[in-house]
Protein backbone atom coordinates (compact mmCIF):
# COMPACT_ATOMS: atom_id res chain seq x y z
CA UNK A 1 -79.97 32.24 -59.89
CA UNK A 2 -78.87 34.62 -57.23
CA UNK A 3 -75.78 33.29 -54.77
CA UNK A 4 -76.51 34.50 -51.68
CA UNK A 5 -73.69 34.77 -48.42
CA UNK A 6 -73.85 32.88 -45.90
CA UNK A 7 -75.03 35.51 -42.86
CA UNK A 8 -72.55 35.82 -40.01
CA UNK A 9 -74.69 33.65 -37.67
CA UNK A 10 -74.62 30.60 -40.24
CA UNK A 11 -72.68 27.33 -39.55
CA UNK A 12 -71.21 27.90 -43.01
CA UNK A 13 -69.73 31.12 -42.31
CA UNK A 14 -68.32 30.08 -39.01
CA UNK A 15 -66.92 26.69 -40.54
CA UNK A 16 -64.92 28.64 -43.70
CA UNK A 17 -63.92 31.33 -41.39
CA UNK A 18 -62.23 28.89 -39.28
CA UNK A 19 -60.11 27.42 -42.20
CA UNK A 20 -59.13 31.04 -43.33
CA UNK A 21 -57.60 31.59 -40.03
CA UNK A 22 -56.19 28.36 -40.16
CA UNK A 23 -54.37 29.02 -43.63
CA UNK A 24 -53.71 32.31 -42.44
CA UNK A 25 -51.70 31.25 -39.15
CA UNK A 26 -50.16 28.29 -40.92
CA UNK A 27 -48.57 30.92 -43.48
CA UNK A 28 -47.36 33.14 -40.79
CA UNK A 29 -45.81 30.06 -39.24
CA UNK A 30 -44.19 29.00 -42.60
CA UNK A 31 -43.13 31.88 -43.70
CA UNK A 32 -41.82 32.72 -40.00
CA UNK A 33 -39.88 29.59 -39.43
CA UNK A 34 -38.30 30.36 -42.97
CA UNK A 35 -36.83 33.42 -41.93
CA UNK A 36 -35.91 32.05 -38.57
CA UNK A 37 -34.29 29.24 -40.74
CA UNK A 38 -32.33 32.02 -42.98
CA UNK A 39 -31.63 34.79 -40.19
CA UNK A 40 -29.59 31.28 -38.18
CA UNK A 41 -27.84 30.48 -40.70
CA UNK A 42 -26.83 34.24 -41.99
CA UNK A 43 -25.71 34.14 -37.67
CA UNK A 44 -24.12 30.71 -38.21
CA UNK A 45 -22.07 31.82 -41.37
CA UNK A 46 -21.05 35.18 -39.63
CA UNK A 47 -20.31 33.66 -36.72
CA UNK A 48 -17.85 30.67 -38.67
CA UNK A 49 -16.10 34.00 -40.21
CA UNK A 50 -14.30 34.76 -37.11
CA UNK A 51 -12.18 31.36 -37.40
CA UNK A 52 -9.60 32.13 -40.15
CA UNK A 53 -8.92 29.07 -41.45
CA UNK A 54 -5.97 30.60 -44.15
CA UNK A 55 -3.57 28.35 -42.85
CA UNK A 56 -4.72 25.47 -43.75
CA UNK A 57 -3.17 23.87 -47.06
CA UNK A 58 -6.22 22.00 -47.90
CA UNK A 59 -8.21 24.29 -50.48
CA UNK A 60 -11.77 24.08 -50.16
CA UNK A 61 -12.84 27.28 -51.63
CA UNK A 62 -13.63 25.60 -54.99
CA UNK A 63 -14.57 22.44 -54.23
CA UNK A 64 -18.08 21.55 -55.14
CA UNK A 65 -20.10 20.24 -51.80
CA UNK A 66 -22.56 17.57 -52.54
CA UNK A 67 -23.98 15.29 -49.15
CA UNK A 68 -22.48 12.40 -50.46
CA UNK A 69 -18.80 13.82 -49.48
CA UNK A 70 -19.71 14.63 -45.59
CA UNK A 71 -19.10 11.19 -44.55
CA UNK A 72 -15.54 10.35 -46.33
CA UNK A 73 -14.78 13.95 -45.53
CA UNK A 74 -16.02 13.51 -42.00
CA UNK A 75 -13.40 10.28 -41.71
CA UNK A 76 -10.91 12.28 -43.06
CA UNK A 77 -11.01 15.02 -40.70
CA UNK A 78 -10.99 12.53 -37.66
CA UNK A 79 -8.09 10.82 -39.50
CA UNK A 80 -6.44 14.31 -39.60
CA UNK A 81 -7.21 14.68 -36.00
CA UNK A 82 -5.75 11.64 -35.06
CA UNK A 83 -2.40 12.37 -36.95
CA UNK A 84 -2.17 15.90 -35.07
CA UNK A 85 -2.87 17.72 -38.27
CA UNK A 86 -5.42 20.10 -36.36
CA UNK A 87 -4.86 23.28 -38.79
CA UNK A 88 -6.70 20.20 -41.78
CA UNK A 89 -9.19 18.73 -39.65
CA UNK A 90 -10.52 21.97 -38.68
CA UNK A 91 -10.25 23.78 -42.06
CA UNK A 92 -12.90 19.86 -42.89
CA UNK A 93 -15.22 20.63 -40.62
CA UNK A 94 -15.56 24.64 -41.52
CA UNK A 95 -16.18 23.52 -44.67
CA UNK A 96 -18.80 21.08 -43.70
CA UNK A 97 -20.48 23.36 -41.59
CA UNK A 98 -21.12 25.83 -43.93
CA UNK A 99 -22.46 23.58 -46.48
CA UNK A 100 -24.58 21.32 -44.64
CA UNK A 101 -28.50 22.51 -43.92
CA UNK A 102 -29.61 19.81 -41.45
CA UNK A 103 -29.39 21.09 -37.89
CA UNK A 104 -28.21 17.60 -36.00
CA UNK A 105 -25.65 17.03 -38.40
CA UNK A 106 -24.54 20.49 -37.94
CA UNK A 107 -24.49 20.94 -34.47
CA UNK A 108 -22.13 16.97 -34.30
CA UNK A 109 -19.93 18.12 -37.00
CA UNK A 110 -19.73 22.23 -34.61
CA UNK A 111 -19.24 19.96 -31.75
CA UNK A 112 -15.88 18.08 -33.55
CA UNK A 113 -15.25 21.38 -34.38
CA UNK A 114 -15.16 22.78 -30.77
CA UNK A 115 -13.51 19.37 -29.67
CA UNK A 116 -10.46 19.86 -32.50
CA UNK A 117 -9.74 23.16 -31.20
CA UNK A 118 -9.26 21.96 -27.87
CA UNK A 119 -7.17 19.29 -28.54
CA UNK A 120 -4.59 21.70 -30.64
CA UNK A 121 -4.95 24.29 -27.60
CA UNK A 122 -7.10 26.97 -29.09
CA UNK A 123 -9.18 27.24 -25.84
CA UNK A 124 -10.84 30.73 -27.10
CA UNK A 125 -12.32 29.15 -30.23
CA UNK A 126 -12.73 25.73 -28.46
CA UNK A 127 -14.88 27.85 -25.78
CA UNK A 128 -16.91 29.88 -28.46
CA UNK A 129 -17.88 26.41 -30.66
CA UNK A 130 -19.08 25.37 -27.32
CA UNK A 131 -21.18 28.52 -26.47
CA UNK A 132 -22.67 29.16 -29.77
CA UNK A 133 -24.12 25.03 -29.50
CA UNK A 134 -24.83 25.54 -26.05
CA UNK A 135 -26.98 28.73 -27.20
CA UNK A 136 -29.31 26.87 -29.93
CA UNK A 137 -28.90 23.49 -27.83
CA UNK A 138 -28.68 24.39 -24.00
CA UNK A 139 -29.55 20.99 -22.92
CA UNK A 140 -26.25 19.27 -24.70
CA UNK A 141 -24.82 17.71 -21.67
CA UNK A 142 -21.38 16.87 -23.96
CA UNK A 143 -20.61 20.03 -24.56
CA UNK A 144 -21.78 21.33 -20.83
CA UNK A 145 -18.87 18.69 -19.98
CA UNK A 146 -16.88 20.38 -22.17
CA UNK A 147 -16.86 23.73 -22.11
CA UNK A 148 -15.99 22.79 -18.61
CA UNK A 149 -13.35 20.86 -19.66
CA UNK A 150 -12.32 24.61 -21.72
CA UNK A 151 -12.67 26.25 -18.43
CA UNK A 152 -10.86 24.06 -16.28
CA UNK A 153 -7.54 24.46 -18.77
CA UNK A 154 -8.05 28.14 -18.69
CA UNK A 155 -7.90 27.75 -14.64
CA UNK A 156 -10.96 29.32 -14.79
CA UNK A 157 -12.49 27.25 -12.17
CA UNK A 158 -15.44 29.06 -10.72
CA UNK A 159 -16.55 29.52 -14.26
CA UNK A 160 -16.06 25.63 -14.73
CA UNK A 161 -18.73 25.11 -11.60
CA UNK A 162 -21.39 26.81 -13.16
CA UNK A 163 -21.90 23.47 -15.69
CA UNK A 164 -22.41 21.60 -12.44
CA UNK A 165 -25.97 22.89 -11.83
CA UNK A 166 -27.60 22.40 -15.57
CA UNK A 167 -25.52 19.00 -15.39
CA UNK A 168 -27.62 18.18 -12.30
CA UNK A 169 -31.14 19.58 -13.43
CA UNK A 170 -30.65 17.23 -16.49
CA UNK A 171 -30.11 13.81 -14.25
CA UNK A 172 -25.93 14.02 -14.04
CA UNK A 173 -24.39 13.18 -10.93
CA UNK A 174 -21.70 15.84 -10.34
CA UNK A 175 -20.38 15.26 -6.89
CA UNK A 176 -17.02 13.68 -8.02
CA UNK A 177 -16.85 16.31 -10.80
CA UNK A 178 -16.98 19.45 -8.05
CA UNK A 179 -14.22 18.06 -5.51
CA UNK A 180 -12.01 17.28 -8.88
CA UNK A 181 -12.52 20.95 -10.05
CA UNK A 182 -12.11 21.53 -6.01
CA UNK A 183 -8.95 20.05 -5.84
CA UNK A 184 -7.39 21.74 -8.83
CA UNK A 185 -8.89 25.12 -8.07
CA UNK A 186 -7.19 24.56 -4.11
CA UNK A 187 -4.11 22.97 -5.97
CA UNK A 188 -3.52 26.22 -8.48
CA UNK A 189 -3.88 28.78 -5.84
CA UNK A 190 -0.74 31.05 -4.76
CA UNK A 191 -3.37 32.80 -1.81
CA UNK A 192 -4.38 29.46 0.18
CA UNK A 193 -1.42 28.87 2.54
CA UNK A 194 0.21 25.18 2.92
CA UNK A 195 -1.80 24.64 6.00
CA UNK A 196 -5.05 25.48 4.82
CA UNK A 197 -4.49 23.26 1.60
CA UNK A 198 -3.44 20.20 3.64
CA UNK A 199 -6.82 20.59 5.68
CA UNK A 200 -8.68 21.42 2.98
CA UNK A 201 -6.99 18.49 0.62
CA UNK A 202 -7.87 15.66 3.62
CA UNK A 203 -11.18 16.66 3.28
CA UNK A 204 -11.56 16.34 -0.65
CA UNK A 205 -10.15 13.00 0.24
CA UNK A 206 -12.41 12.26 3.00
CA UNK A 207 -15.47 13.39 0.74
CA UNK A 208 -14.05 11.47 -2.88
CA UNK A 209 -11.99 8.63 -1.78
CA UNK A 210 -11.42 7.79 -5.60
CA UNK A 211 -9.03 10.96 -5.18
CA UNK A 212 -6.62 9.18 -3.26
CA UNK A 213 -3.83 9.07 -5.43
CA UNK A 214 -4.03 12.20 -7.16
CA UNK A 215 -4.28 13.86 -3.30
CA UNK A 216 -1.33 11.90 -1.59
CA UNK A 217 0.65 12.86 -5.17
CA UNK A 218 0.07 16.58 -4.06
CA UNK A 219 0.51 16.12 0.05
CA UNK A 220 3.90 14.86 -0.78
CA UNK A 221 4.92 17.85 -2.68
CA UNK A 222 3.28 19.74 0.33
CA UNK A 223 4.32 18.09 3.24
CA UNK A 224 5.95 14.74 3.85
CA UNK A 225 4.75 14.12 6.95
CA UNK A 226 1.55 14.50 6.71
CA UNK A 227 1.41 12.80 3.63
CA UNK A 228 2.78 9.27 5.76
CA UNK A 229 0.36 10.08 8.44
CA UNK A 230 -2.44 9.46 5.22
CA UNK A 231 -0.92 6.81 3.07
CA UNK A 232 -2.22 3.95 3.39
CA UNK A 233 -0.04 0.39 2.50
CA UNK A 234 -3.19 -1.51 1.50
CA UNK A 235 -3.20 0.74 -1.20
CA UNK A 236 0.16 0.48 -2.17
CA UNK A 237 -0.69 -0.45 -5.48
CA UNK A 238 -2.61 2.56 -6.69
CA UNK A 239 1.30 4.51 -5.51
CA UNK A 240 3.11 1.93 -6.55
CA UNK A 241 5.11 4.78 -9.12
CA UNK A 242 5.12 7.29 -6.62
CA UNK A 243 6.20 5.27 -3.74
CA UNK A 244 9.14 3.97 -6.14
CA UNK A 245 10.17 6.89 -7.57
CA UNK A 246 10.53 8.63 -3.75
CA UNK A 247 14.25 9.42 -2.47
CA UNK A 248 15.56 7.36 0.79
CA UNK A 249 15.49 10.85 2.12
CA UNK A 250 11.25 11.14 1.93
CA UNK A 251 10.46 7.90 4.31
CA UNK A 252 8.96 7.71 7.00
CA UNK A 253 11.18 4.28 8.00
CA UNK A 254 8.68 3.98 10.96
CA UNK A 255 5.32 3.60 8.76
CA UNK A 256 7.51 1.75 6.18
CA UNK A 257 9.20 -0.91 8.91
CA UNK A 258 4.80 -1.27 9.89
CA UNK A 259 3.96 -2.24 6.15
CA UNK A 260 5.53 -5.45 4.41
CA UNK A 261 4.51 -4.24 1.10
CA UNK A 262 5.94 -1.24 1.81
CA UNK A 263 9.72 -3.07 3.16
CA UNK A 264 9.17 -5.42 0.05
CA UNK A 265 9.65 -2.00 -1.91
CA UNK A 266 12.35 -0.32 -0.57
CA UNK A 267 14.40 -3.39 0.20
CA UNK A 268 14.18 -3.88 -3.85
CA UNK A 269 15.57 -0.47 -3.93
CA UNK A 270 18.29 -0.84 -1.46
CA UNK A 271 16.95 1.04 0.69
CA UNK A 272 16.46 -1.31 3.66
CA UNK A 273 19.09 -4.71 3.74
CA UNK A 274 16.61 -7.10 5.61
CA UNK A 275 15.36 -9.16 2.88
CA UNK A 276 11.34 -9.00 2.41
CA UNK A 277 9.15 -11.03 -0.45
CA UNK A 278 5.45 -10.30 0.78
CA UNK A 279 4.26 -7.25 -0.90
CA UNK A 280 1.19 -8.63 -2.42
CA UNK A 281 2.57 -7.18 -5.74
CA UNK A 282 3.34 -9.78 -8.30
CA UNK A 283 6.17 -7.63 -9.77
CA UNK A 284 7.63 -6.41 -6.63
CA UNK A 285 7.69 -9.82 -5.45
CA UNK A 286 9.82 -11.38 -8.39
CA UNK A 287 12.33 -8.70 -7.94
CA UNK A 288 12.83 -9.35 -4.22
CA UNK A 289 13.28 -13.05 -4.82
CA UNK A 290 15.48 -12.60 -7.47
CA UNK A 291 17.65 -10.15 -5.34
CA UNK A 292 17.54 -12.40 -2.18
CA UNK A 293 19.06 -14.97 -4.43
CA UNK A 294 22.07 -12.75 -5.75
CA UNK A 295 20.27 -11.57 -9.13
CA UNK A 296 19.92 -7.78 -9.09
CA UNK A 297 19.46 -5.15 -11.73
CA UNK A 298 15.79 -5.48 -12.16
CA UNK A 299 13.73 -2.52 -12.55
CA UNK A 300 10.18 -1.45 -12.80
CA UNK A 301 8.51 0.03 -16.25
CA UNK A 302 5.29 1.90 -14.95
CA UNK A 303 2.56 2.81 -17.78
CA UNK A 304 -0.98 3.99 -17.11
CA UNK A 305 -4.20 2.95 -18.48
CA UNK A 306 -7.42 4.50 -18.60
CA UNK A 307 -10.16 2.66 -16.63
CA UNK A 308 -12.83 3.92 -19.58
CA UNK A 309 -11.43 3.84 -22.20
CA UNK A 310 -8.73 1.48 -22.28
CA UNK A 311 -6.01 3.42 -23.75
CA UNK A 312 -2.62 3.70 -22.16
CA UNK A 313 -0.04 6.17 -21.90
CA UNK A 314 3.54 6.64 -20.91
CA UNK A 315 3.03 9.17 -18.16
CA UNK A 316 0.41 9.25 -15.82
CA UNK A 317 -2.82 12.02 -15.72
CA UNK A 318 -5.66 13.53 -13.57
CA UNK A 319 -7.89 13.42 -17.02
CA UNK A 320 -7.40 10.64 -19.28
CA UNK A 321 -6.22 12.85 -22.58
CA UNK A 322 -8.47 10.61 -24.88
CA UNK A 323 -11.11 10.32 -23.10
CA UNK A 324 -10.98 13.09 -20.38
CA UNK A 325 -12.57 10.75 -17.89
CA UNK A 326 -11.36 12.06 -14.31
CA UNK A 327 -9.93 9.45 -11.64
CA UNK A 328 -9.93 7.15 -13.72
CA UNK A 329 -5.51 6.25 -14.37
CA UNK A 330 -4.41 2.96 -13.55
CA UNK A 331 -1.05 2.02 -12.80
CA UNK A 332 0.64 -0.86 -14.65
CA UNK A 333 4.23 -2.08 -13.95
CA UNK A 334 6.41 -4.93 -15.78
CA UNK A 335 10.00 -6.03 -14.60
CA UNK A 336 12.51 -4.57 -17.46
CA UNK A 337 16.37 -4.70 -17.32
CA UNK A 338 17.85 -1.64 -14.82
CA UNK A 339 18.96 1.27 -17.16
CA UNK A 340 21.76 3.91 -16.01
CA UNK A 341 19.59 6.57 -15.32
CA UNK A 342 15.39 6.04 -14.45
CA UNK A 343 13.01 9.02 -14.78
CA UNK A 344 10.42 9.99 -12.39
CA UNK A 345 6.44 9.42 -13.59
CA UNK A 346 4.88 12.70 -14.31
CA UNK A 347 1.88 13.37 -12.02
C-alpha cells in the first residue's frame, strides 16, 4: 500500500507543521535559557573572584557542600556577624554563594553578603554586592535602600538621591528620606557658608519636623542664637541630653527664665538658685525635689532607643546602627549617683 503526504493545503500538514515549530522554538528556548543559566553563573563566579577572602581562618576550600549545610551555615555566619567576626561571616557566605544554584536563595545570601561588608566598613565591596543584585534584580527596594545607605557613608550624596526616584516608581514614600540625605549633604559641606546653612537647615525643619532634634543638635554647633530663637520647651524632652549637657555659658537665660521645664533643668544643674519642680519630666522633677530639700548629687544617665527596632545604645545616632531606620532615636534618662567627671552624648 502506497503512503502518500499529506499536500501542503491539507489540515494534516498544517496541524504537524505547527507542532514542529512548536518543538523547534521550545528547544531554542531550552537550550537558550541553559546557556543564559551557565554564562550567569560563569559572571557570578568571576565576579565573587574579586573578593579575596585569604584572610579568613575558616577553610572552606575542601569542604564538601551539600544543601543540607546552608541553613546551620547560614546561622553561623549571622552568629559570626553578630560577634564582629566579619573576615568569617563573609568568607560563609562566599562559600554559599558559589555553591548554591537557586537564584532567590542566592541573591538573600549576596544581599547578607553586601550587608556584612558594610557593617565591617568595606563600602567598595558593600557597594559592588549591591550593584551586581541590583543588575539581575533592579526592582529590590532593600538593597535600593542600601546601596544608598553605601552612598551616604561615602558622602556621596547626590549619588545617594538617585535611589529616591526607583524607590518612588515602586510605591516608597521618600520625602523624609531626601531632606535626611539633605541635611547631611548641607551638614558635610565646607562651600555653603554658616548663613546659608542656618536658612537652609530651618527649612529642612520646616519641611520634616521629625528632624527637630537632629537640626537644633547642628544650629547649636552653628549658631547659638539662632538655635534659642528655634527651640522649642514643649519639646524639651526630645533635647533633654543636649539641653543638659550645654555650658552656663550657651543660655539664652531670657528663653530659659520663659520655660519652667527649661528653669526645672538648669536649677538641677546649678545654674539658676530659684528653686523650680514643674518640668513635666519625671526624672528632672525628682532631682529638683530632692535638691530643694538639701539632697544633691543626683545625676542623669541618658541612653537612646530605637523607635523600630527597639534596641538601645549608649550614644545617640541619626541612623539607628541595627536597624538604620532614620529619625527614629529616642532619648531615655534614669537618676544615677553624680560621678566626678560626666561626658557629653555623642550626636
Amino acid at each position: 500500500m502506497e503512503y502518500i503526504l499529506p499536500a501542503y493545503n491539507d489540515p494534516l500538514f498544517s496541524i504537524l507543521l505547527i507542532i514542529v515549530i512548536a518543538l523547534i522554538i521550545a528547544l531554542v528556548t531550552y537550550g537558550w535559557g541553559l546557556y543564559k543559566q551557565q554564562k550567569e553563573e560563569g559572571k557570578l563566579l568571576k565576579f565573587l573572584e574579586k573578593f579575596d577572602s585569604s584572610e579568613c581562618s575558616l577553610n572552606t576550600d575542601e569542604m564538601v557542600f551539600e544543601e543540607s549545610m546552608l541553613k546551620p551555615l547560614t546561622l553561623l555566619a549571622k552568629a559570626f556577624e553578630n560577634s564582629g567576626e566579619y573576615h568569617k561571616a563573609i568568607n560563609i557566605y562566599l562559600y554559599l554563594i558559589k555553591h548554591i544554584d537557586k537564584e532567590a536563595i542566592e541573591i538573600e545570601l549576596m544581599e547578607r553578603l553586601g550587608n556584612t561588608y558594610l557593617y565591617a566598613g568595606f563600602l567598595e565591596r558593600a557597594k559592588s554586592i549591591y550593584h551586581e543584585i541590583l543588575r539581575r534584580r533592579p526592582r529590590n527596594i532593600q538593597v535600593l535602600y542600601e546601596i544608598g545607605i553605601v552612598y551616604e557613608a561615602m558622602q556621596q550624596y547626590d549619588k545617594a538621591k538617585e535611589i529616591l526616584e526607583p524607590l518612588s516608581i515602586l510605591g516608597e514614600d521618600t520625602t523624609a528620606l531626601e531632606h535626611f540625605f539633605d541635611f547631611a549633604q548641607l551638614m558635610s559641606s565646607t562651600t555653603i557658608e554658616t548663613e546659608e546653612k542656618l536658612e537652609k537647615l530651618e527649612v529642612i525643619l520646616e519641611k520634616q519636623p521629625s528632624m527637630y532634634r537632629q537640626i537644633i543638635s547642628a544650629i547649636l554647633t552653628l549658631d547659638l542664637n539662632t538655635a534659642w530663637k528655634i527651640i522649642n520647651p514643649k519639646r524639651s524632652k526630645e533635647l533633654l541630653d543636649i539641653l543638659w549637657f550645654l555650658d552656663h555659658s550657651q543660655l539664652d537665660l531670657e528663653r530659659v527664665h520663659a520655660s519652667e521645664t527649661l528653669q526645672t533643668l538648669y536649677y538641677v544643674k546649678g545654674y539658676l538658685q530659684t528653686p523650680m519642680t514643674h518640668s513635666g519630666i519625671f526624672s528632672l522633677d525628682m532631682l529638683a525635689t530632692a535638691k530643694k530639700g538639701g539632697l544633691e548629687g543626683g545625676d542623669l544617665l541618658f541612653s537612646y532607643l530605637c523607635q523600630k527596632c527597639k534596641q538601645s545604645f549608649p550614644v545617640s545616632f541619626t541612623r539607628c546602627p541595627n536597624c538604620t531606620a532614620i529619625n527614629s532615636v529616642r532619648v531615655e534618662e534614669k537618676v544615677v549617683k553624680s560621678s566626678p567627671q560626666t561626658y557629653s552624648s555623642l550626636v
